[in-house]
N, C-alpha and C. Protein backbone atom coordinates (compact mmCIF):
# COMPACT_ATOMS: atom_id res chain seq x y z
N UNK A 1 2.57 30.01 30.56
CA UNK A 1 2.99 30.58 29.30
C UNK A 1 4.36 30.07 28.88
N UNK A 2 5.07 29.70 29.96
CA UNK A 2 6.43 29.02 29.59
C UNK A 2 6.49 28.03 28.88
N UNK A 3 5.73 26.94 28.90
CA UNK A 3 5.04 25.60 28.16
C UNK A 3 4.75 26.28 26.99
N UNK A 4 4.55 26.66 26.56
CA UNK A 4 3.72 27.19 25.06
C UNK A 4 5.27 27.49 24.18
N UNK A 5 5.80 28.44 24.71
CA UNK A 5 7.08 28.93 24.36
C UNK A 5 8.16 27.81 23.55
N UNK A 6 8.16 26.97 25.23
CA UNK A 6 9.64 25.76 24.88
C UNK A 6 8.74 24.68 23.80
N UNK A 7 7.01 24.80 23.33
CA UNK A 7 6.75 23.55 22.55
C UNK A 7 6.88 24.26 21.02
N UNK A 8 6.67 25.83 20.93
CA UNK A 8 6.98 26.30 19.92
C UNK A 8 8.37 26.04 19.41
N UNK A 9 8.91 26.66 20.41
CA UNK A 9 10.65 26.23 20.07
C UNK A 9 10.69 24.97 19.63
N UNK A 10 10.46 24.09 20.25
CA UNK A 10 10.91 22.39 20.02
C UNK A 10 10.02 21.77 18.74
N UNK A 11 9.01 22.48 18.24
CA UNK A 11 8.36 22.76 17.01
C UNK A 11 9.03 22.72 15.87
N UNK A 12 10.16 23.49 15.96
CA UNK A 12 10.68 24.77 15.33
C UNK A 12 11.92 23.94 14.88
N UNK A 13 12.39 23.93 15.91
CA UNK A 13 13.31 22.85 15.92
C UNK A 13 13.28 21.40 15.35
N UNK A 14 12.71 20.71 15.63
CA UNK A 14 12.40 19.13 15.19
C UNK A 14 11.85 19.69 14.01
N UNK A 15 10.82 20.34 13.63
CA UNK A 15 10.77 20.96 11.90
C UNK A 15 11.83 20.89 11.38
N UNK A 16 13.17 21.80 11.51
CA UNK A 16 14.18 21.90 11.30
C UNK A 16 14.84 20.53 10.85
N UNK A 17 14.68 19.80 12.21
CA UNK A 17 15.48 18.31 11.94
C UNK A 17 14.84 17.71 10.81
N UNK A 18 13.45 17.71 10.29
CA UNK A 18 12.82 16.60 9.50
C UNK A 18 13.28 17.34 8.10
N UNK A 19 13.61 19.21 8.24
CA UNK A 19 14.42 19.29 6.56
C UNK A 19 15.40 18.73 6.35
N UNK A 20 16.14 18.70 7.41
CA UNK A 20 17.99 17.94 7.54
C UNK A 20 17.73 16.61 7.25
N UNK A 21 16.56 15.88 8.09
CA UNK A 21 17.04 14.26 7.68
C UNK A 21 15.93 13.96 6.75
N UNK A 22 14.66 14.51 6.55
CA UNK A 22 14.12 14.26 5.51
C UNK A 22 12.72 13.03 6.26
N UNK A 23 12.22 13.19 7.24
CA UNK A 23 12.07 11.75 8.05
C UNK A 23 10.46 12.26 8.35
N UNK A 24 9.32 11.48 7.86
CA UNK A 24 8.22 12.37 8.38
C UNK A 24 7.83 12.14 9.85
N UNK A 25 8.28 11.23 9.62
CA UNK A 25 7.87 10.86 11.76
C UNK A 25 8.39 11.95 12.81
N UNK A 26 9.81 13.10 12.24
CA UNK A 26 9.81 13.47 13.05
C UNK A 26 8.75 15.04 12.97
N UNK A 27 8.37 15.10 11.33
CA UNK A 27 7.57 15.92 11.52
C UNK A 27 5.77 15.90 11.95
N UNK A 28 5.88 14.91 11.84
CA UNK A 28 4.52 14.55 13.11
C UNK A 28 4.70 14.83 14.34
N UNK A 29 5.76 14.41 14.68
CA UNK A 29 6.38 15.03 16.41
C UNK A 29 6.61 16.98 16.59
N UNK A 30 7.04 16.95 15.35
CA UNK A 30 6.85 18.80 15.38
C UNK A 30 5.46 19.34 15.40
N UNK A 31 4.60 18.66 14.51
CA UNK A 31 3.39 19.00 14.48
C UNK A 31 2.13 18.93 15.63
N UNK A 32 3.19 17.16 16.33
CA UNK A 32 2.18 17.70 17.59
C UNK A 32 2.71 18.54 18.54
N UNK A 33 3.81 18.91 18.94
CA UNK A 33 4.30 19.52 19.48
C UNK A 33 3.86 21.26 19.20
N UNK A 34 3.51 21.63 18.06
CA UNK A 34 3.35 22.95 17.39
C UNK A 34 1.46 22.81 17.90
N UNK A 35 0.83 21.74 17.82
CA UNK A 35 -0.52 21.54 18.50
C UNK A 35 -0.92 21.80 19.90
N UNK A 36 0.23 21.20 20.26
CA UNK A 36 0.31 21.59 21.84
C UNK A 36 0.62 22.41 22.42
N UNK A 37 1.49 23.16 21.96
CA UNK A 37 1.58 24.70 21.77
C UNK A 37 0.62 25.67 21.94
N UNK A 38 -0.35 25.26 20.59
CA UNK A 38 -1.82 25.75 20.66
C UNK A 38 -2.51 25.71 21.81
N UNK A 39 -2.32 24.67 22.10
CA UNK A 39 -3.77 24.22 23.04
C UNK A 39 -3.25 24.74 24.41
N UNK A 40 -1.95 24.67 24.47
CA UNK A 40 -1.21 25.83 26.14
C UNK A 40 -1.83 26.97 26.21
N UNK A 41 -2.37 27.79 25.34
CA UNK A 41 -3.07 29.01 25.78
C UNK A 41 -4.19 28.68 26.31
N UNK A 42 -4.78 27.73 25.63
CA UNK A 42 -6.36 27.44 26.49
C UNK A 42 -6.39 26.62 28.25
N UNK A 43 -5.90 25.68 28.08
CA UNK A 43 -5.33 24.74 28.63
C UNK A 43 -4.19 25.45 29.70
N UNK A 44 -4.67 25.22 31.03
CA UNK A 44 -3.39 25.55 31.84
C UNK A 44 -2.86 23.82 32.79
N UNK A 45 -3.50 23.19 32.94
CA UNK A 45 -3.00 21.48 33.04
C UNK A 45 -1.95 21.34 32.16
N UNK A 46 -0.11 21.04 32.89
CA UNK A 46 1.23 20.37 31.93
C UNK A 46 0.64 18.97 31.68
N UNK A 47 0.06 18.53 32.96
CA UNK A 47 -0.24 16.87 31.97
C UNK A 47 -1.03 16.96 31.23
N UNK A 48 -2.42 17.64 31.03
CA UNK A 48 -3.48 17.54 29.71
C UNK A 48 -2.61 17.85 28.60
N UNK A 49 -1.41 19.02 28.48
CA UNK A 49 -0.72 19.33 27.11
C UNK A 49 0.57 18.23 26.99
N UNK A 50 0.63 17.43 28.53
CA UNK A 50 1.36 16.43 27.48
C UNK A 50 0.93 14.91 27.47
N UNK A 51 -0.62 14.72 27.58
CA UNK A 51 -1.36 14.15 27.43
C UNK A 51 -1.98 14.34 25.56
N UNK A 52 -1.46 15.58 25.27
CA UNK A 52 -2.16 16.10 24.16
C UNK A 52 -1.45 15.50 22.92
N UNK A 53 0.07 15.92 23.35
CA UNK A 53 0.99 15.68 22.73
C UNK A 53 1.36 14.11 22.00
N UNK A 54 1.44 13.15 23.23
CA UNK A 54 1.39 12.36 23.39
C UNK A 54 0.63 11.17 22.66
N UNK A 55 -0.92 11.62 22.91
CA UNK A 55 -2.12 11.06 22.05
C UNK A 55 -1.57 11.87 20.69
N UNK A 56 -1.43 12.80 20.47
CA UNK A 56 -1.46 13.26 18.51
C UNK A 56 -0.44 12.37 18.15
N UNK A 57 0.93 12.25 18.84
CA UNK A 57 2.55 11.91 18.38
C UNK A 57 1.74 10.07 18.06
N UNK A 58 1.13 9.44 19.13
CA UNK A 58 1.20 8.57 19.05
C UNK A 58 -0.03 8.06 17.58
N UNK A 59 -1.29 8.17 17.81
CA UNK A 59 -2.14 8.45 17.10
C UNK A 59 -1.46 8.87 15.57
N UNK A 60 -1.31 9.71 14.64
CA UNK A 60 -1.09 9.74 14.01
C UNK A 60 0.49 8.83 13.29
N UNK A 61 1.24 8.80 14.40
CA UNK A 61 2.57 7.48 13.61
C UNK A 61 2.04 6.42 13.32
N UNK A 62 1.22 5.92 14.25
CA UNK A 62 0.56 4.62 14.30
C UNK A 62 -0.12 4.43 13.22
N UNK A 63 -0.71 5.43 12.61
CA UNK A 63 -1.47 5.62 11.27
C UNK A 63 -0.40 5.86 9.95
N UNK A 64 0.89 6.12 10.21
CA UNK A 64 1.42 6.44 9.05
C UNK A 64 2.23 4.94 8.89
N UNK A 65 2.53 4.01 9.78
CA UNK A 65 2.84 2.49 10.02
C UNK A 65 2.22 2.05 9.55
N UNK A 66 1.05 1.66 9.72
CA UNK A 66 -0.42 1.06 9.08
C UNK A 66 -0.41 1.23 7.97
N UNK A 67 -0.31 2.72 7.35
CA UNK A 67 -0.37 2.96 6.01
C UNK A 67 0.96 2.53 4.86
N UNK A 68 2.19 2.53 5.86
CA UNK A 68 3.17 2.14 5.23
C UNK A 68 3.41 0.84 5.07
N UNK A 69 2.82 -0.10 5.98
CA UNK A 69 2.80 -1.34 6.30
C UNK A 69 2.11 -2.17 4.35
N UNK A 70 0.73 -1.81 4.58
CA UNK A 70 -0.25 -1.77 3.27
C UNK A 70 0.12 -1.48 2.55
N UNK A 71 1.21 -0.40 2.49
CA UNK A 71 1.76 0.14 0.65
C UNK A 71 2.92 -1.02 0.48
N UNK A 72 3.38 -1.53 1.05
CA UNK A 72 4.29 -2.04 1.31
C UNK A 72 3.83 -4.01 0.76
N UNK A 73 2.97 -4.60 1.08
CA UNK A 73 2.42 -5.72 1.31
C UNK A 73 1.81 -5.44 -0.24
N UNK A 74 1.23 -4.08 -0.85
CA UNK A 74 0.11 -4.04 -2.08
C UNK A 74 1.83 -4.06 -3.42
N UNK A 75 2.67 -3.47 -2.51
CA UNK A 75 3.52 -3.70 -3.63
C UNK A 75 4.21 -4.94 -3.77
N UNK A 76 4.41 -5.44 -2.83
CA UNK A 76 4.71 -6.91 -2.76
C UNK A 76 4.12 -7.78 -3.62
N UNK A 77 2.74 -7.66 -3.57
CA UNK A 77 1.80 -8.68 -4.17
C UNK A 77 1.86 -8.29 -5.35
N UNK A 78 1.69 -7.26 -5.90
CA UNK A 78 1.51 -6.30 -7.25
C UNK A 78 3.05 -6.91 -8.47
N UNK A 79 4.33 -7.03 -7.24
CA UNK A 79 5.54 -7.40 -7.73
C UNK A 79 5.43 -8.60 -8.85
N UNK A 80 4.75 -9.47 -7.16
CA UNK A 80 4.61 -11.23 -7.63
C UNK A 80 3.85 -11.56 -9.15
N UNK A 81 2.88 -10.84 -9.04
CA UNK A 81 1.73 -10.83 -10.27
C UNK A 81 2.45 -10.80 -11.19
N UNK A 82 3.31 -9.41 -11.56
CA UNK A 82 4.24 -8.92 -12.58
C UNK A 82 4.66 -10.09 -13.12
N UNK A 83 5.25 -10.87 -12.47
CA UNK A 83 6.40 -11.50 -12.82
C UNK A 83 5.69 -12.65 -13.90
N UNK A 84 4.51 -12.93 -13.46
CA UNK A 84 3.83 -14.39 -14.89
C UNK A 84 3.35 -13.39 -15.66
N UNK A 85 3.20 -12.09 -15.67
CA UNK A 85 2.41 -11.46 -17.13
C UNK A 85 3.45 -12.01 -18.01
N UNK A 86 2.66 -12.38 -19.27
CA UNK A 86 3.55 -12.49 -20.41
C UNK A 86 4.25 -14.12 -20.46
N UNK A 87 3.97 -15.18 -19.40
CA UNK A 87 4.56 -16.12 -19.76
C UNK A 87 3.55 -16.88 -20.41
N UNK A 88 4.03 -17.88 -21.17
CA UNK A 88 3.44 -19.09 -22.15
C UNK A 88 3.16 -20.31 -21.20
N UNK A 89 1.70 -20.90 -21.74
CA UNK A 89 1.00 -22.07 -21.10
C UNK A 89 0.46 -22.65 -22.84
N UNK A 90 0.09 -24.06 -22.23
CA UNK A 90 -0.36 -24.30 -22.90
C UNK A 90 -1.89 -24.84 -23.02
N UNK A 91 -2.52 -24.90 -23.95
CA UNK A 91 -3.85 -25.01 -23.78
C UNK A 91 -4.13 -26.66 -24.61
N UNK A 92 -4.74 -27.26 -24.24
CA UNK A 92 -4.71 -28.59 -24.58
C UNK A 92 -6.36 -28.79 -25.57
N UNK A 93 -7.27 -28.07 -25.19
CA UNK A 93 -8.80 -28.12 -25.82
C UNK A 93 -9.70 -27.06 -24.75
N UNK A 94 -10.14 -26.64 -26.04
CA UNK A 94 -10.72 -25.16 -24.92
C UNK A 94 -12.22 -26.17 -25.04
N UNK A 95 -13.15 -25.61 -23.91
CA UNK A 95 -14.42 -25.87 -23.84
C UNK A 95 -15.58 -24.77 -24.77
N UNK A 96 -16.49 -25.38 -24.85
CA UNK A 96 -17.89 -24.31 -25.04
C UNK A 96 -17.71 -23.18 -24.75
N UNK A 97 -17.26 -23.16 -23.25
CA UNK A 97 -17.71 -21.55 -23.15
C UNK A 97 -16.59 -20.31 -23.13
N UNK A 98 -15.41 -20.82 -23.49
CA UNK A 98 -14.46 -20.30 -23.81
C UNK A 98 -13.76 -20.46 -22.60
N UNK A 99 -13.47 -21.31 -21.70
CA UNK A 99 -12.90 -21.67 -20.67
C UNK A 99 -11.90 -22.85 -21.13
N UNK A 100 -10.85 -23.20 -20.34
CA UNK A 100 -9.69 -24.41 -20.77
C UNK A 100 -9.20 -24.47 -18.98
N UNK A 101 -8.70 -25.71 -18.85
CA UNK A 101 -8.13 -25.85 -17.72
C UNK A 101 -6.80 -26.11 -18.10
N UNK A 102 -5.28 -25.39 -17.55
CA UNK A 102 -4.13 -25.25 -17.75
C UNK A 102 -3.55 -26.23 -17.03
N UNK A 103 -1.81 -26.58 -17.23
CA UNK A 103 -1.07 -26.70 -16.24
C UNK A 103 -0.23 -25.44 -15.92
N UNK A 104 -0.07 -24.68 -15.47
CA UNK A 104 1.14 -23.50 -14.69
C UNK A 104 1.63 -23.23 -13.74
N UNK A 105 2.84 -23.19 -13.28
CA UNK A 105 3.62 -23.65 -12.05
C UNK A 105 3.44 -24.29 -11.13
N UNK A 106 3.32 -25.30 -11.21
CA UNK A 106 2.99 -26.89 -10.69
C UNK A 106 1.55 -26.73 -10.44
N UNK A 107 0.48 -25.66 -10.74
CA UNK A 107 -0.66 -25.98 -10.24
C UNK A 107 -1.93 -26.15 -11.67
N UNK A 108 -2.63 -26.47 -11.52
CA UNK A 108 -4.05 -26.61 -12.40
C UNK A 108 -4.93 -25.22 -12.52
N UNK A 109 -4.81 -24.49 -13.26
CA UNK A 109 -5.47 -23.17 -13.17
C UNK A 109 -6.81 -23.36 -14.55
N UNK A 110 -7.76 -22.44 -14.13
CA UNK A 110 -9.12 -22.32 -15.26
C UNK A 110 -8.26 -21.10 -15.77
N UNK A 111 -8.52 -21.17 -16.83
CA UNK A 111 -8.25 -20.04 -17.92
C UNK A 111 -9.40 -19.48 -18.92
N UNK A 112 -9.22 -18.40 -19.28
CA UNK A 112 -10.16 -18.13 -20.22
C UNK A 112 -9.10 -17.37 -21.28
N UNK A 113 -10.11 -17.00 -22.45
CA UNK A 113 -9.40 -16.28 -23.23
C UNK A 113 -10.05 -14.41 -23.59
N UNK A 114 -9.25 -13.66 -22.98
CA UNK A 114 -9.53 -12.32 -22.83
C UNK A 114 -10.16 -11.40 -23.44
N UNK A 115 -10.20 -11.54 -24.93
CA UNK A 115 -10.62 -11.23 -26.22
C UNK A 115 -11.48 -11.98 -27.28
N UNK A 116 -12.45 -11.85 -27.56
CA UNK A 116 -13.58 -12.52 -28.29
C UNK A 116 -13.00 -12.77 -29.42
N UNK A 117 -12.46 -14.23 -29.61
CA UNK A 117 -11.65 -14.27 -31.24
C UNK A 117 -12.75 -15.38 -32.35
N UNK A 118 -13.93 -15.30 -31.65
CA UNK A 118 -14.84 -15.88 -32.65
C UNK A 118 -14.98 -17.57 -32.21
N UNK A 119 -15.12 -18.35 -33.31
CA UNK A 119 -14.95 -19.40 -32.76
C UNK A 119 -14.07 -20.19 -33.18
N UNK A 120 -13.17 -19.28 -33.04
CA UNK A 120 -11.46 -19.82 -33.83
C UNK A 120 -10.57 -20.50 -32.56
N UNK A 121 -10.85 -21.14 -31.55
CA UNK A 121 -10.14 -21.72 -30.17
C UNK A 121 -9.62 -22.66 -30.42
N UNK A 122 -8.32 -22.33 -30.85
CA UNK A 122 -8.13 -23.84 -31.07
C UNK A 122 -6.80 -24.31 -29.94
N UNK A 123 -6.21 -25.37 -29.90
CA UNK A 123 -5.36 -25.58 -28.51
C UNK A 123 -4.03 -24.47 -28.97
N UNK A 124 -3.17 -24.92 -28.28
CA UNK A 124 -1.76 -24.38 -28.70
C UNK A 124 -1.33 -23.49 -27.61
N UNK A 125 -0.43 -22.70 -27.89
CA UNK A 125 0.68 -21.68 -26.78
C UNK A 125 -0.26 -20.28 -26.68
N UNK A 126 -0.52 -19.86 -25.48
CA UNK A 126 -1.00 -18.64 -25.22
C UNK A 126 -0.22 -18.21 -24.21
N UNK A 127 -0.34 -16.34 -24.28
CA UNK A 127 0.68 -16.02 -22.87
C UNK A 127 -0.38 -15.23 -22.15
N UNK A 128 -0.04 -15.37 -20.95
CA UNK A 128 -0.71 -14.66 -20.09
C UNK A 128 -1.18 -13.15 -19.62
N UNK A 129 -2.37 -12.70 -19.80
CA UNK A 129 -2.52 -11.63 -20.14
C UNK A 129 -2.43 -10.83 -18.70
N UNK A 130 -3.18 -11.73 -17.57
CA UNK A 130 -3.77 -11.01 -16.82
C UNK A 130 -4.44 -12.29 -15.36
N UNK A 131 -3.68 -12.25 -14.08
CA UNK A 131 -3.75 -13.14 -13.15
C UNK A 131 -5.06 -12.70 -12.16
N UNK A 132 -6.21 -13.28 -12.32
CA UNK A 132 -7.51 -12.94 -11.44
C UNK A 132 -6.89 -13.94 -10.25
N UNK A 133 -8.07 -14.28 -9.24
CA UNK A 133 -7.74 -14.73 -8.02
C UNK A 133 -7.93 -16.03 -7.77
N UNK A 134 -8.80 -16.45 -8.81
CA UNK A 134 -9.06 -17.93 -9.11
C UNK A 134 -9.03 -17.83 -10.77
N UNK A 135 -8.10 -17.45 -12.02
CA UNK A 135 -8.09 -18.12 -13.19
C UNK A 135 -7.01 -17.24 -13.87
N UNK A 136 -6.93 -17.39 -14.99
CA UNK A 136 -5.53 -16.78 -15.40
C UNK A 136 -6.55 -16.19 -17.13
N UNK A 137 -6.49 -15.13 -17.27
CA UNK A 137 -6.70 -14.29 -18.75
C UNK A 137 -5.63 -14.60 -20.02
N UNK A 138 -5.82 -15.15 -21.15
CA UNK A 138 -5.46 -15.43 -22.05
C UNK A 138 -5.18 -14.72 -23.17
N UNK A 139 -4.16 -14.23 -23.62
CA UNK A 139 -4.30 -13.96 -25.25
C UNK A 139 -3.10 -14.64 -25.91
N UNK A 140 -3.90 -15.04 -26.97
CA UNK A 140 -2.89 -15.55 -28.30
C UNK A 140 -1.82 -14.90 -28.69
């Protein structure tokens, strides 16, 4: 019953710390700690409850890394994109099917044009509407 006590306390506590510093990692550590707590009434094995502990603390950070890792990499990429919306290319002769092949930052990109403007295509300056993964979206 003593185990149950000091994981409530240390619960309680490290809760405490994650209002002060604001940090969720350490409230995952409160939370497993406040779990393990739980599971001391059932559970009379110290290593299964800090076997318990242990697996939640680790298990769940590892998941909030991962997840921070990905938000992190989607904003990165999301940044890069930003940055050509809106710049000017030029279009030299569009094809049939409303396709043109560009020059834009040193590379050769397919383009299309985003909006059905009839069959009014004619060459000239377009800015970039919209960066797919192989072609670049067009409007006049």
């Amino acid at each position: 019953m003593g185990l149950s006590y000091f994981c409530f306390i240390a619960a309680a506590v490290i809760g405490a710390m994650d209002l002060y510093f604001g940090n969720a990692f350490l409230l995952v550590i409160s939370a497993a700690a406040f779990t393990t707590a739980l599971f001391s009434f059932f559970l009379s094995s110290v290593y299964l409850q800090v076997a318990i502990f242990t697996v939640i603390s680790l298990l769940v950070i590892s998941y909030l890394m991962l997840l921070q890792r990905h938000l992190r990499e989607v904003d990165f990429y999301s940044e890069i994109l930003r940055r050509h919306i809106g710049k000017t290319v030029t279009v030299h002769e569009w094809r049939h099917n409303r396709y043109a092949t560009v020059q834009y930052n040193g590379r050769v990109w397919e383009a299309e044009i985003a909006f059905n403007a009839g069959g009014n295509l004619r060459a000239g300056k377009y800015k970039i509407w919209k960066m797919l993964s192989n072609r670049l979206v067009l409007i006049p």
